[in-house]
C-alpha atoms as a PDB file:
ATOM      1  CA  UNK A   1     -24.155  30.759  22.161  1.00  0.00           C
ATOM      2  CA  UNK A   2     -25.033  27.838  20.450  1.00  0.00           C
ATOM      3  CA  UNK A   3     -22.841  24.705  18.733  1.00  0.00           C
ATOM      4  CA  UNK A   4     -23.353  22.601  16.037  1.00  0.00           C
ATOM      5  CA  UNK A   5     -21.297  19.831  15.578  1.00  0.00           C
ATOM      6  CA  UNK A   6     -21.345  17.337  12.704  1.00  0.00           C
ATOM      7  CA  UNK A   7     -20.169  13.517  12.061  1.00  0.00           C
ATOM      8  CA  UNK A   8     -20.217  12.456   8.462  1.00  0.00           C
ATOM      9  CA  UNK A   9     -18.851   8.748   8.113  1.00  0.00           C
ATOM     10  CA  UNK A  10     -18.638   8.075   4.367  1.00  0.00           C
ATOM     11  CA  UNK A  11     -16.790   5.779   1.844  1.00  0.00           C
ATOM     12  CA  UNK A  12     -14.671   6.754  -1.126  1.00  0.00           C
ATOM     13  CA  UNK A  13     -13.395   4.791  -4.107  1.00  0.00           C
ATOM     14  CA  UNK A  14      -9.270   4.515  -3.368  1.00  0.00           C
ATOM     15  CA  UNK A  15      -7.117   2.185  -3.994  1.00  0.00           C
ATOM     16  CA  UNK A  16      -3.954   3.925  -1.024  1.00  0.00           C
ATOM     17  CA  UNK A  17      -4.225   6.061   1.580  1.00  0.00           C
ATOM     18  CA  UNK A  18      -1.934   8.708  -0.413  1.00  0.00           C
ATOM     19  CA  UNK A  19      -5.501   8.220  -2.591  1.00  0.00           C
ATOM     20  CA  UNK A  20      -7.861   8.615   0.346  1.00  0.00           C
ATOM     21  CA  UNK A  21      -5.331  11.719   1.641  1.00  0.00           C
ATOM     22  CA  UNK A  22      -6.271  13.376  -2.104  1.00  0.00           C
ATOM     23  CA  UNK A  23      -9.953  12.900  -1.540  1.00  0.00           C
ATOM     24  CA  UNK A  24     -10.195  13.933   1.816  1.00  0.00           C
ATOM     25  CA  UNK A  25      -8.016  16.977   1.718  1.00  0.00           C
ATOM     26  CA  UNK A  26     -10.360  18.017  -1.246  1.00  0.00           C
ATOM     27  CA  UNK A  27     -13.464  17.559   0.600  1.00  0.00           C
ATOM     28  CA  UNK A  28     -12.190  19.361   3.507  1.00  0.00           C
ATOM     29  CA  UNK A  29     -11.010  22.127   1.428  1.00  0.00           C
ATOM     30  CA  UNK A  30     -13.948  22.616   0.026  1.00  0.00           C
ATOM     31  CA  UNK A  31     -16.275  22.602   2.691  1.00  0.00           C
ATOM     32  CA  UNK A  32     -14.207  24.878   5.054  1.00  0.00           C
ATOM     33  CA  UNK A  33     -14.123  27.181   1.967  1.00  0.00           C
ATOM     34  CA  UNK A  34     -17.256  26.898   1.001  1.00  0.00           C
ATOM     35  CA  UNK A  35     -19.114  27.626   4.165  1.00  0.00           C
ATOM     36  CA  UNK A  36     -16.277  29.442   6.310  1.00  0.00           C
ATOM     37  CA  UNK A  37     -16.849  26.190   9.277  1.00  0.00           C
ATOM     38  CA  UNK A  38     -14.017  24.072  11.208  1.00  0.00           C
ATOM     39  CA  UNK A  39     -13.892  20.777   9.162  1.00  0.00           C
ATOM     40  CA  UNK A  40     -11.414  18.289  10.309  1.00  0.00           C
ATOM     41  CA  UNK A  41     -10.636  14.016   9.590  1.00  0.00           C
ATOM     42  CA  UNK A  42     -11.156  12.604  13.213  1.00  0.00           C
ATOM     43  CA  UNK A  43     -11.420   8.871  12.443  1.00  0.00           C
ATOM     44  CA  UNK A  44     -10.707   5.849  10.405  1.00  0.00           C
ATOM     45  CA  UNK A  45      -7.470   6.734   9.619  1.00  0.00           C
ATOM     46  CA  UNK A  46      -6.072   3.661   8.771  1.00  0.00           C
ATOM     47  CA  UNK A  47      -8.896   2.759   6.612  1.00  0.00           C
ATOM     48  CA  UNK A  48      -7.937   3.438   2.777  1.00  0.00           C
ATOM     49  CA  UNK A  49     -11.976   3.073   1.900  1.00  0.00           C
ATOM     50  CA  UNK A  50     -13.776   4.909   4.777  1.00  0.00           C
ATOM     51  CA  UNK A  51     -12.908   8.224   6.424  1.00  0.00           C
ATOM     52  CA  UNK A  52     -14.634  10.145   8.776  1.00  0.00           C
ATOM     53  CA  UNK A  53     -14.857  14.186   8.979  1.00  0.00           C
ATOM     54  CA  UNK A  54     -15.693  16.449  11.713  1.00  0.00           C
ATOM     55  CA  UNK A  55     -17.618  19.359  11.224  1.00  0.00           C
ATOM     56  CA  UNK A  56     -18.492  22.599  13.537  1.00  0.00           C
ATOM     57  CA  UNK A  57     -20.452  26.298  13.279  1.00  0.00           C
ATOM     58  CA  UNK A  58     -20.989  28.495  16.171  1.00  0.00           C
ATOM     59  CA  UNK A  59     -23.661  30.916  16.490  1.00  0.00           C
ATOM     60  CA  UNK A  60     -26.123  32.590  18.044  1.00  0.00           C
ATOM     61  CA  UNK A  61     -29.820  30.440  16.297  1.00  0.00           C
ATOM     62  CA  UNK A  62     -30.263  27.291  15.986  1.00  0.00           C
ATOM     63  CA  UNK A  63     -32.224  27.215  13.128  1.00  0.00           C
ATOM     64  CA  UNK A  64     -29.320  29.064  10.679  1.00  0.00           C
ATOM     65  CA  UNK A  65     -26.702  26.559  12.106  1.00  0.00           C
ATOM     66  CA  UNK A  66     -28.862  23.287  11.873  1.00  0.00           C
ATOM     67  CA  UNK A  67     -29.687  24.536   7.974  1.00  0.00           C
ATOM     68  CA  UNK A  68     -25.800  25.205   7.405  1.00  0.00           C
ATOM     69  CA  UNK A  69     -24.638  21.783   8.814  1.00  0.00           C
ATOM     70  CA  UNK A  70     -27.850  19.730   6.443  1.00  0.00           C
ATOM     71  CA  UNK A  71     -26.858  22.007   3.650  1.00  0.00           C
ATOM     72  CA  UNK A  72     -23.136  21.096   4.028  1.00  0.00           C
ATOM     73  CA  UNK A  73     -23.881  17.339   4.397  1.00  0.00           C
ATOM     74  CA  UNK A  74     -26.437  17.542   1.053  1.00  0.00           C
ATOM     75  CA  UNK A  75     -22.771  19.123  -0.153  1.00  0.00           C
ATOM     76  CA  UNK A  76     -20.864  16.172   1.174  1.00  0.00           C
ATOM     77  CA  UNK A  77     -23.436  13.857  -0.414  1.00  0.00           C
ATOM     78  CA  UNK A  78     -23.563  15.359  -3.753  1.00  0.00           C
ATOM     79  CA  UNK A  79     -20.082  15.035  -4.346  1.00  0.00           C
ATOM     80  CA  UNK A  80     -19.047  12.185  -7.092  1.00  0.00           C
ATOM     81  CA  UNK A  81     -15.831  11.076  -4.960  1.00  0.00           C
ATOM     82  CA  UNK A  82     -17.832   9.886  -1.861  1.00  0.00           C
ATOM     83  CA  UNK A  83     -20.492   8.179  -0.609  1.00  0.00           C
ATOM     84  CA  UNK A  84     -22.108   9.117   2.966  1.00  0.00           C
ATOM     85  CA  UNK A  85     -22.316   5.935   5.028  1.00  0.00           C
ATOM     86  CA  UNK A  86     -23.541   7.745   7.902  1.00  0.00           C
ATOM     87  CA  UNK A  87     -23.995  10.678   9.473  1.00  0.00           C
ATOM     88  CA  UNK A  88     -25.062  12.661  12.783  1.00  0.00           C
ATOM     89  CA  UNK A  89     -25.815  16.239  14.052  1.00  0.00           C
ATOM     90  CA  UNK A  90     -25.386  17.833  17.813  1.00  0.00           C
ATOM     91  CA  UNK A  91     -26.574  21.273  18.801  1.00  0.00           C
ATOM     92  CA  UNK A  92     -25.442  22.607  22.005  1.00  0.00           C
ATOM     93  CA  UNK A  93     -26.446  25.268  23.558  1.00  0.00           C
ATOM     94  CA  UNK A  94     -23.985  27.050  26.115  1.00  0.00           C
ATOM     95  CA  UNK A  95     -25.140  29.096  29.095  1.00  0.00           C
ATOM     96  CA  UNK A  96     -23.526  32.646  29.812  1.00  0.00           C
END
């Protein structure tokens, strides 16, 4: 079995949090529907500019889950309401 977990650190253009919530949520929503993964906020929550998602695939290759998680963050960059500040990529591979 193998992981892949992602960390995408980016900054939006919001003037609230209820305006950060809207892009966020969106972003999230899309992903997870997108590409059928576990996306989640884990950080900077009580930053109204920056937030910070979570992102995870399991499989079986490595390959097919390191070329989901780029192609989601390309997704992620693309988008008009964000910018990616940073972001970072962990495959793990589990024993039996």
């Amino acid at each position: 079995m193998v992981v892949a977990v992602a960390r995408v650190h980016f900054r939006l253009e919001a003037d609230s949090l209820k305006g950060k919530r809207k892009v966020v949520k969106s972003v999230v929503q899309r992903v997870r529907n997108r590409y059928n993964v576990a996306v989640s906020e884990v950080g900077l929550h009580d930053l109204w500019q920056s937030a910070e998602i979570g992102i995870c695939a399991v499989g079986n290759s490595e390959p097919v889950l390191s070329g989901i998680m780029e192609r989601i963050i390309t997704f992620v960059e693309q988008d008009a309401l964000c910018d990616i500040v940073d972001s970072s990529l962990e495959i793990i591979h589990m024993g039996k």
